[in-house]
Protein backbone atom coordinates (compact mmCIF):
# COMPACT_ATOMS: atom_id res chain seq x y z
CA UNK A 1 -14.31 29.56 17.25
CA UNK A 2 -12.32 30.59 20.36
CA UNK A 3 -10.10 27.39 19.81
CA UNK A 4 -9.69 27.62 16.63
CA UNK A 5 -8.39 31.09 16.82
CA UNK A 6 -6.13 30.36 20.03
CA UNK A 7 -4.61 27.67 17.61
CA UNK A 8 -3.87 30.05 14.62
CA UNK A 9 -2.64 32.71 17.23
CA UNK A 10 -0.04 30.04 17.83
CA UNK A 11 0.97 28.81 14.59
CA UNK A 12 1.28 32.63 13.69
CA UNK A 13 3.93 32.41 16.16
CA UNK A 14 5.36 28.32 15.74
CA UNK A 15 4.31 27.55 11.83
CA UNK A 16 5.90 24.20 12.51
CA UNK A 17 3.32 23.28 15.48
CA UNK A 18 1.85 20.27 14.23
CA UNK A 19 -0.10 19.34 17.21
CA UNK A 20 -2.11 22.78 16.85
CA UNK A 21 -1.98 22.91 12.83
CA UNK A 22 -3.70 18.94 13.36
CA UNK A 23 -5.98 20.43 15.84
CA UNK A 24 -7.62 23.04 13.50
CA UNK A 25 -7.85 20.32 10.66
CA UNK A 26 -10.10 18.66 12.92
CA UNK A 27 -12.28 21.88 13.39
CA UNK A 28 -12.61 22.79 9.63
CA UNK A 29 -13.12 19.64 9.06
CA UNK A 30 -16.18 19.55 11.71
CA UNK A 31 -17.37 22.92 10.30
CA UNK A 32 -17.55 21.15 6.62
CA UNK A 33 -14.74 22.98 4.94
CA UNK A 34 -13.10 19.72 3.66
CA UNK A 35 -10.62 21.34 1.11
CA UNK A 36 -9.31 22.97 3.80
CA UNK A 37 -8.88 20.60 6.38
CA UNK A 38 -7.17 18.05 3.66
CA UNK A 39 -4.73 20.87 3.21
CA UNK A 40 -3.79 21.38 7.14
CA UNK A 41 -3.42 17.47 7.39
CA UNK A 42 -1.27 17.58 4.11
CA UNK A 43 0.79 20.43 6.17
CA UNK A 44 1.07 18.39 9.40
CA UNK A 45 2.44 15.72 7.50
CA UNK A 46 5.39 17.74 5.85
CA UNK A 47 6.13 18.41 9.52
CA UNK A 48 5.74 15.08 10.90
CA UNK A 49 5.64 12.14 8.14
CA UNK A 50 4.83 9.45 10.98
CA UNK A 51 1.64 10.67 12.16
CA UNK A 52 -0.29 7.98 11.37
CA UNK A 53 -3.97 9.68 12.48
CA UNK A 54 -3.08 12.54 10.53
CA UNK A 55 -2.78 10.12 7.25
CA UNK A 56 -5.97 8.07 8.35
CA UNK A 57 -7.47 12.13 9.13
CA UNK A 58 -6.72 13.07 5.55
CA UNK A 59 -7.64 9.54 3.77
CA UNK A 60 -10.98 9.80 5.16
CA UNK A 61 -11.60 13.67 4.26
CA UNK A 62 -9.91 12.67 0.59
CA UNK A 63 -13.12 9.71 0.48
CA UNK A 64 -15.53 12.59 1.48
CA UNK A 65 -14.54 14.95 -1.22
CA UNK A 66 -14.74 11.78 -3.42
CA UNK A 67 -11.07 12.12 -4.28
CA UNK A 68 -10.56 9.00 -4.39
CA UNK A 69 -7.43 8.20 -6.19
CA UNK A 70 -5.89 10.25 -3.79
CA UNK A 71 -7.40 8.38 -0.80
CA UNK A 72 -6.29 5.53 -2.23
CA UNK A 73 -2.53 6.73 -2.45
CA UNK A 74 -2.99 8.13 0.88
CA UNK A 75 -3.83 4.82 2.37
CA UNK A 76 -1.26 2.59 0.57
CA UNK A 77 1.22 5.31 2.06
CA UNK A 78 -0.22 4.64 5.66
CA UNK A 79 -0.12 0.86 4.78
CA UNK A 80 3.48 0.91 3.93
CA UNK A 81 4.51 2.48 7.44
CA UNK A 82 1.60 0.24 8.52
CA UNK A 83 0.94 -3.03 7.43
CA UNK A 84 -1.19 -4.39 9.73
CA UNK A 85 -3.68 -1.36 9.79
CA UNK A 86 -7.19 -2.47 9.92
CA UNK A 87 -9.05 0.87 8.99
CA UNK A 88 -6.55 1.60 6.66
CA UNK A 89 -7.48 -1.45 4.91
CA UNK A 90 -11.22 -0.87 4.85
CA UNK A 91 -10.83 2.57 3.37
CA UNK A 92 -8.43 1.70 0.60
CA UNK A 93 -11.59 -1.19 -0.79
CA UNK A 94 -13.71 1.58 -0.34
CA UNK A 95 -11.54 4.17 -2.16
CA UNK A 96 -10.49 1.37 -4.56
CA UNK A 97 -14.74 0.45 -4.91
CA UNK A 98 -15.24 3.58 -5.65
CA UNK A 99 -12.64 4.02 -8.03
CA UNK A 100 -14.27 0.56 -10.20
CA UNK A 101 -11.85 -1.98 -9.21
CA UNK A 102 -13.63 -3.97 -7.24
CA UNK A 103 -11.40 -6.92 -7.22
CA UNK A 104 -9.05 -4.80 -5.68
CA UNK A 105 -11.41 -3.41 -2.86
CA UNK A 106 -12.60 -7.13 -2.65
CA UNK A 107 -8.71 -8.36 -1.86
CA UNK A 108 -8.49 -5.12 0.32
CA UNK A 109 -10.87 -6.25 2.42
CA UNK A 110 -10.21 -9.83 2.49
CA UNK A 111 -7.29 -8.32 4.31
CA UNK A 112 -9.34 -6.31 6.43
CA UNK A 113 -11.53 -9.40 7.38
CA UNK A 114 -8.30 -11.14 8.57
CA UNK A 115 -7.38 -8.80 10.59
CA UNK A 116 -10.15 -8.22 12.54
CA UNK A 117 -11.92 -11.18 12.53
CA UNK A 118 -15.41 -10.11 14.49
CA UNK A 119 -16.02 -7.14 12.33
CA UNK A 120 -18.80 -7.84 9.85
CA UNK A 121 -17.93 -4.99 7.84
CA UNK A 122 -15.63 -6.44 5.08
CA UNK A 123 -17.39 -9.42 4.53
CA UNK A 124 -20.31 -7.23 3.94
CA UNK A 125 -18.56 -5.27 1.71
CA UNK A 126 -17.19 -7.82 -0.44
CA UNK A 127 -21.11 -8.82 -0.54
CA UNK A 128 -21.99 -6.22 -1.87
CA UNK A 129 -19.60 -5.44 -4.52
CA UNK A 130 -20.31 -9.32 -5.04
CA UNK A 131 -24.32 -7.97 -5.63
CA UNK A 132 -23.15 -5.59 -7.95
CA UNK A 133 -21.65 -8.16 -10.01
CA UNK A 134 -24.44 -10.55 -9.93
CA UNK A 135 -22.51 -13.27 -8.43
CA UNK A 136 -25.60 -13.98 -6.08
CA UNK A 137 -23.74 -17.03 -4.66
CA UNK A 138 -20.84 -15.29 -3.19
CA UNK A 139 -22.86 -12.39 -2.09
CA UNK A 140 -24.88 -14.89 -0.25
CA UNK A 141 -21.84 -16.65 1.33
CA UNK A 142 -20.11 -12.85 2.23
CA UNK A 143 -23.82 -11.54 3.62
CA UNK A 144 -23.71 -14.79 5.49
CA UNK A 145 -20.06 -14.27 6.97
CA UNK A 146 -20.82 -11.29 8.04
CA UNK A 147 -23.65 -11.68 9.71
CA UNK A 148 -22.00 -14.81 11.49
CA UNK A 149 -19.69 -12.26 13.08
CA UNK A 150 -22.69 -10.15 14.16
CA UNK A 151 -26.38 -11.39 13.49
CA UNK A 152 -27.70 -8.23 14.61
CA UNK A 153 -25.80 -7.09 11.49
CA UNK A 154 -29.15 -5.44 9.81
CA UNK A 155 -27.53 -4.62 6.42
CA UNK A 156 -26.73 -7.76 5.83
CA UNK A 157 -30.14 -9.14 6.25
CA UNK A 158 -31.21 -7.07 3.62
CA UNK A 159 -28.07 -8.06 1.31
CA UNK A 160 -29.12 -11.63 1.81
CA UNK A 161 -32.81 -10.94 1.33
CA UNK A 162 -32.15 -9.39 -1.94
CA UNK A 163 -29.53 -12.36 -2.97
CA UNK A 164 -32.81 -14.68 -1.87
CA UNK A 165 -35.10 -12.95 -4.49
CA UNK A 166 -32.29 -13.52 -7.28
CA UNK A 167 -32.08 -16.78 -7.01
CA UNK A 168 -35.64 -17.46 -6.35
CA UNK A 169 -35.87 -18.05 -2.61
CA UNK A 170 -39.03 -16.32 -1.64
CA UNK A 171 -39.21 -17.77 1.86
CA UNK A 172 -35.05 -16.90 1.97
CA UNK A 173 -35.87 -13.22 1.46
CA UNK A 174 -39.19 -12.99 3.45
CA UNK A 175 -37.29 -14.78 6.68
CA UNK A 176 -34.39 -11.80 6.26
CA UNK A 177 -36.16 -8.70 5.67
CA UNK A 178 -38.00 -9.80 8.89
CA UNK A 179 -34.61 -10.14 10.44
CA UNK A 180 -33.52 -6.96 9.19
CA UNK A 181 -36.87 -5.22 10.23
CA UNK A 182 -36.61 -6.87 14.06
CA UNK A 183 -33.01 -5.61 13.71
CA UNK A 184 -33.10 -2.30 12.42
């Protein structure tokens, strides 16, 4: 509370402050008051365009308030300044997931997966929108990418368990759920 209102006794004074308007984004944001904090990152980017964790700041409250065509816009703005901007990538597939176009997510985190090639998140992803559609085969090779980049990877033990009982592999999906359980 006491920083919060140091901050505002500040931008009373210097509206334009974007380091202290960013700063109680963050706190509303930690307090839960989403709407708000998506407006104070809006703000801090009319004062500085190029702030690039103010953009990821307000993508990421936009998923939480399950705006997500607006996350999505948000983070193909941040990819256009930013290419090669490996969150940025994971959050537009899961704002474009969300939105139903999975083979849009699925490319956006291809892209993702290229960039950072140890995470196991993308290819789990993928997986899973893969699950969704019933394409057990390619959710078994994405579960199985990602959990080459991290076998510890628990969630993908149970994607591939689950793929296993599709197609019929009883000792496939016993032999991960016990992974996932020793993992977990």
């Amino acid at each position: 509370e006491l920083a919060f209102e140091t901050y505002e006794a500040l931008l009373r004074e210097r509206p334009r402050e974007a380091n202290a308007l960013g700063r109680t984004g963050v706190l509303v944001e930690q307090q839960g008051r989403l709407t708000d904090a998506a407006e104070r990152y809006r703000r801090v980017l009319v004062i500085d365009p190029d702030d690039e964790e103010k953009w990821m700041a307000l993508g990421a409250v936009l998923l939480r308030l399950e705006r997500r065509d607006e996350a999505r816009s948000t983070f193909q703005t941040l990819l256009g300044r930013n290419p090669g901007s490996y969150a940025a990538r994971v959050n537009l597939g899961v704002a474009l997931e969300g939105l139903g176009k999975d083979e849009e997510a699925v490319e956006a985190f291809q892209s993702a997966s290229r960039l950072q090639a140890d995470d196991p998140d993308p290819c789990f992803r993928i997986a899973v929108v893969r699950s969704r559609q019933e394409r057990w085969n390619d959710a078994a090779m994405w579960s199985g990418r990602a959990r080459d980049r991290d076998p510890a990877h628990f969630l993908s033990h149970v994607n591939l368990a689950r793929v296993a009982e599709r197609l019929g592999d009883a000792g496939g999906a016993l032999r991960h759920y016990r992974a996932f359980l020793a993992t977990a």
